[in-house]
C-alpha atoms as a PDB file:
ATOM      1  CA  UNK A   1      -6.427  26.662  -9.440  1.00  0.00           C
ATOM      2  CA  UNK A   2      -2.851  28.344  -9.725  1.00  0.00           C
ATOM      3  CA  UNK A   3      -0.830  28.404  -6.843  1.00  0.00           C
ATOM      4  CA  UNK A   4      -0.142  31.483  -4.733  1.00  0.00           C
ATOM      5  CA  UNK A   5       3.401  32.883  -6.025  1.00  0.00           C
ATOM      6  CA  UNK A   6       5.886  33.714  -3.446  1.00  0.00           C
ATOM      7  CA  UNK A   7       5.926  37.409  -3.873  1.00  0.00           C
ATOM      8  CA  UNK A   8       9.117  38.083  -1.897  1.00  0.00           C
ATOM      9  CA  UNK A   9      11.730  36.020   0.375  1.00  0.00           C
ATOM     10  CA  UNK A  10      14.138  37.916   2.831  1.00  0.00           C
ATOM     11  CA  UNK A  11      15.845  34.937   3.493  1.00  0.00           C
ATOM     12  CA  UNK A  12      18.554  35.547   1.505  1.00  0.00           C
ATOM     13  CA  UNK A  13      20.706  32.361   3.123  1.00  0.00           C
ATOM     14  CA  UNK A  14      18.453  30.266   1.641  1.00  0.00           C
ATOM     15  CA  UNK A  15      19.599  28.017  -1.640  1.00  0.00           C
ATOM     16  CA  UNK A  16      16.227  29.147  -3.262  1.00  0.00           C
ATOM     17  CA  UNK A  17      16.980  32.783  -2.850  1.00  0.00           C
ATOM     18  CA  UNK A  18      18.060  35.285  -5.335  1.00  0.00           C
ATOM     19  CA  UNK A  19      17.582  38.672  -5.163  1.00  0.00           C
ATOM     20  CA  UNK A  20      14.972  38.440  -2.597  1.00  0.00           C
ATOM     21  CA  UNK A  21      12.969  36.693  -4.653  1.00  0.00           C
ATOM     22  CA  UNK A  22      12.623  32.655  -4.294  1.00  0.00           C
ATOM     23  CA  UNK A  23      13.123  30.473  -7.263  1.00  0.00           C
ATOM     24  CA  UNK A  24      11.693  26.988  -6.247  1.00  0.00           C
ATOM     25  CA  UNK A  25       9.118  25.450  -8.482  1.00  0.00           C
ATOM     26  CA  UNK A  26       6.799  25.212  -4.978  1.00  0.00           C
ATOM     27  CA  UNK A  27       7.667  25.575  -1.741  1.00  0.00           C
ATOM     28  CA  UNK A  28       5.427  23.462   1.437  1.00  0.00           C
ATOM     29  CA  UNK A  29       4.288  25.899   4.379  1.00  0.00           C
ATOM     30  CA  UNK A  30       4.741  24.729   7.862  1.00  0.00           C
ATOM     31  CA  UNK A  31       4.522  21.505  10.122  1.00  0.00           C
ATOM     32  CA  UNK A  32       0.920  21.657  11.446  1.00  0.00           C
ATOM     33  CA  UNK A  33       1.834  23.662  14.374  1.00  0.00           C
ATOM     34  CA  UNK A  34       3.918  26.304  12.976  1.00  0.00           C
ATOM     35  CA  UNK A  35       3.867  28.498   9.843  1.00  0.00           C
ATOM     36  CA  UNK A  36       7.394  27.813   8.450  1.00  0.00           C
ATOM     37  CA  UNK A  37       9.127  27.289   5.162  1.00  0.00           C
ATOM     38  CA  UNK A  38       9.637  23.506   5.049  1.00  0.00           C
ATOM     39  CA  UNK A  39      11.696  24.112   1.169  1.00  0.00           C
ATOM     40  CA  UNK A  40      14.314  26.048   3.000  1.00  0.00           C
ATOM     41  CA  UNK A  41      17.949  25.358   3.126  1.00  0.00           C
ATOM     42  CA  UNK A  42      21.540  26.733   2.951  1.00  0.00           C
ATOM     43  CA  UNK A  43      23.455  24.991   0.365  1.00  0.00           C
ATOM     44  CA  UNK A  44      26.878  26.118  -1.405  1.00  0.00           C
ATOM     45  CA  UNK A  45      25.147  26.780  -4.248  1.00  0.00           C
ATOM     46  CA  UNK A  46      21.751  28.572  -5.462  1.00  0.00           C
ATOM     47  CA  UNK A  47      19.114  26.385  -7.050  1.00  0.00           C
ATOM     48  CA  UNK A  48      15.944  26.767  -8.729  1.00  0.00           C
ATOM     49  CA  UNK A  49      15.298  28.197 -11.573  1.00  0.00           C
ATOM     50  CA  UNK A  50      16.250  32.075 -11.653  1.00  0.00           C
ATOM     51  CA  UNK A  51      13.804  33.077 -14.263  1.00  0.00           C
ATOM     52  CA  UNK A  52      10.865  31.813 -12.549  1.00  0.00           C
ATOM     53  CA  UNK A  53       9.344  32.733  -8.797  1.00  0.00           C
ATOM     54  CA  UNK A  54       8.080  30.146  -6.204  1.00  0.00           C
ATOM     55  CA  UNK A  55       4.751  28.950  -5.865  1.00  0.00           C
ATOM     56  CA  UNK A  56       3.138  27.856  -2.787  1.00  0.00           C
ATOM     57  CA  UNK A  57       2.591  24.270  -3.481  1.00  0.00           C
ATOM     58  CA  UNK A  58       1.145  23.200  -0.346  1.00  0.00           C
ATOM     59  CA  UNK A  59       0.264  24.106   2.970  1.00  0.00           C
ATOM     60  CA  UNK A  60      -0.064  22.234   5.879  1.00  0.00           C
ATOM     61  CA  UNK A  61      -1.262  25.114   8.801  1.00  0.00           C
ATOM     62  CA  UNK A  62      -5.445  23.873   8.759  1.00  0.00           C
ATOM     63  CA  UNK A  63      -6.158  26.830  10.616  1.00  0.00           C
ATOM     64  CA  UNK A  64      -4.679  29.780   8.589  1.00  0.00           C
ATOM     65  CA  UNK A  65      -7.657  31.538   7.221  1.00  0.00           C
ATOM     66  CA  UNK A  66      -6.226  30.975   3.205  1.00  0.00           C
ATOM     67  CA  UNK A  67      -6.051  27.346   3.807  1.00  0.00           C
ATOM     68  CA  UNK A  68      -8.836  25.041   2.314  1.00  0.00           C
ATOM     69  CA  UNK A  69      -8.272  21.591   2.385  1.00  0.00           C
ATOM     70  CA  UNK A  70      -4.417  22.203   2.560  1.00  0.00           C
ATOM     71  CA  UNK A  71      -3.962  24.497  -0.746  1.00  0.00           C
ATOM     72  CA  UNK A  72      -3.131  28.062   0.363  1.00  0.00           C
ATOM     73  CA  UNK A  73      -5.996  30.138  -1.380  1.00  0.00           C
ATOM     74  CA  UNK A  74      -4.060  33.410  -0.677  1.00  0.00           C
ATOM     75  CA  UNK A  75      -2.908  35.488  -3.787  1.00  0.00           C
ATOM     76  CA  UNK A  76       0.391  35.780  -2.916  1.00  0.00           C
ATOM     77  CA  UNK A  77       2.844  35.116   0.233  1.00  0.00           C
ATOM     78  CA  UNK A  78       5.656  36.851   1.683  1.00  0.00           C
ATOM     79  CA  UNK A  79       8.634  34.989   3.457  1.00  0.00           C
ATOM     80  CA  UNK A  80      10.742  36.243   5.592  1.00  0.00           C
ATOM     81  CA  UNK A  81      12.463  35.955   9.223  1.00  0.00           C
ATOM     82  CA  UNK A  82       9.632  35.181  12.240  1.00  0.00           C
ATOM     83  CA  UNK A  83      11.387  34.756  15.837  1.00  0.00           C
ATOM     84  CA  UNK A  84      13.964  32.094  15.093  1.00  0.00           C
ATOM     85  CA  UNK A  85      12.493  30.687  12.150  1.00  0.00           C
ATOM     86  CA  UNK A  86      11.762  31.180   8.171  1.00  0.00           C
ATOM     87  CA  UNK A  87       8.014  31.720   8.369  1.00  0.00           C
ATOM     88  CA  UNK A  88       5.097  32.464   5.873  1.00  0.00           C
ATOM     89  CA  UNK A  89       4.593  36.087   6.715  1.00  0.00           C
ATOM     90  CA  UNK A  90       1.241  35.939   5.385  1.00  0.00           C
ATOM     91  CA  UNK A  91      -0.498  32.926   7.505  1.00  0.00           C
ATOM     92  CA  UNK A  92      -3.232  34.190   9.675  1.00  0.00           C
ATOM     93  CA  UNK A  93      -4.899  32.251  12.331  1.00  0.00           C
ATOM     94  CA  UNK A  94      -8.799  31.819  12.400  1.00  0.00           C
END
């Protein structure tokens, strides 16, 4: 299985962040009760490697319909701003 690439980040603050894109090698999704980015962060500096996009390495929201067995099955992900938090855009509840 290849994990679901992170097909755009508008959390620009964000240490993984360049150009909108996100440059972590994976990134874990939420906390069991809420969809966020756990990866995350504001640092001085931007990390990650800029000639590769994020993956979604693991997922822990059981009921989001592209979970199985807490792998995201989606093809892709968007993350962005959600209320007060950096959320997966692209969870959906069963």
């Amino acid at each position: 299985m290849e994990m679901p690439a992170v097909t755009e980040c508008a959390v620009e603050p964000c240490a993984y962040n360049r150009g909108r894109g996100c440059h972590a090698l994976a990134i874990t999704v939420g906390d069991v009760r809420h969809a966020h980015c756990d990866t995350f962060f504001i640092a001085p500096s931007k990390g990650g490697n800029p000639s590769s996009s994020g993956r979604v390495g693991a997922c822990k929201m059981s009921e989001c319909t592209h979970n199985m067995d807490f792998e995201c099955q989606a093809p892709s992900i968007t993350v962005g701003f959600q209320q007060n938090g950096v959320d997966c855009l692209t969870y959906q509840p069963r």
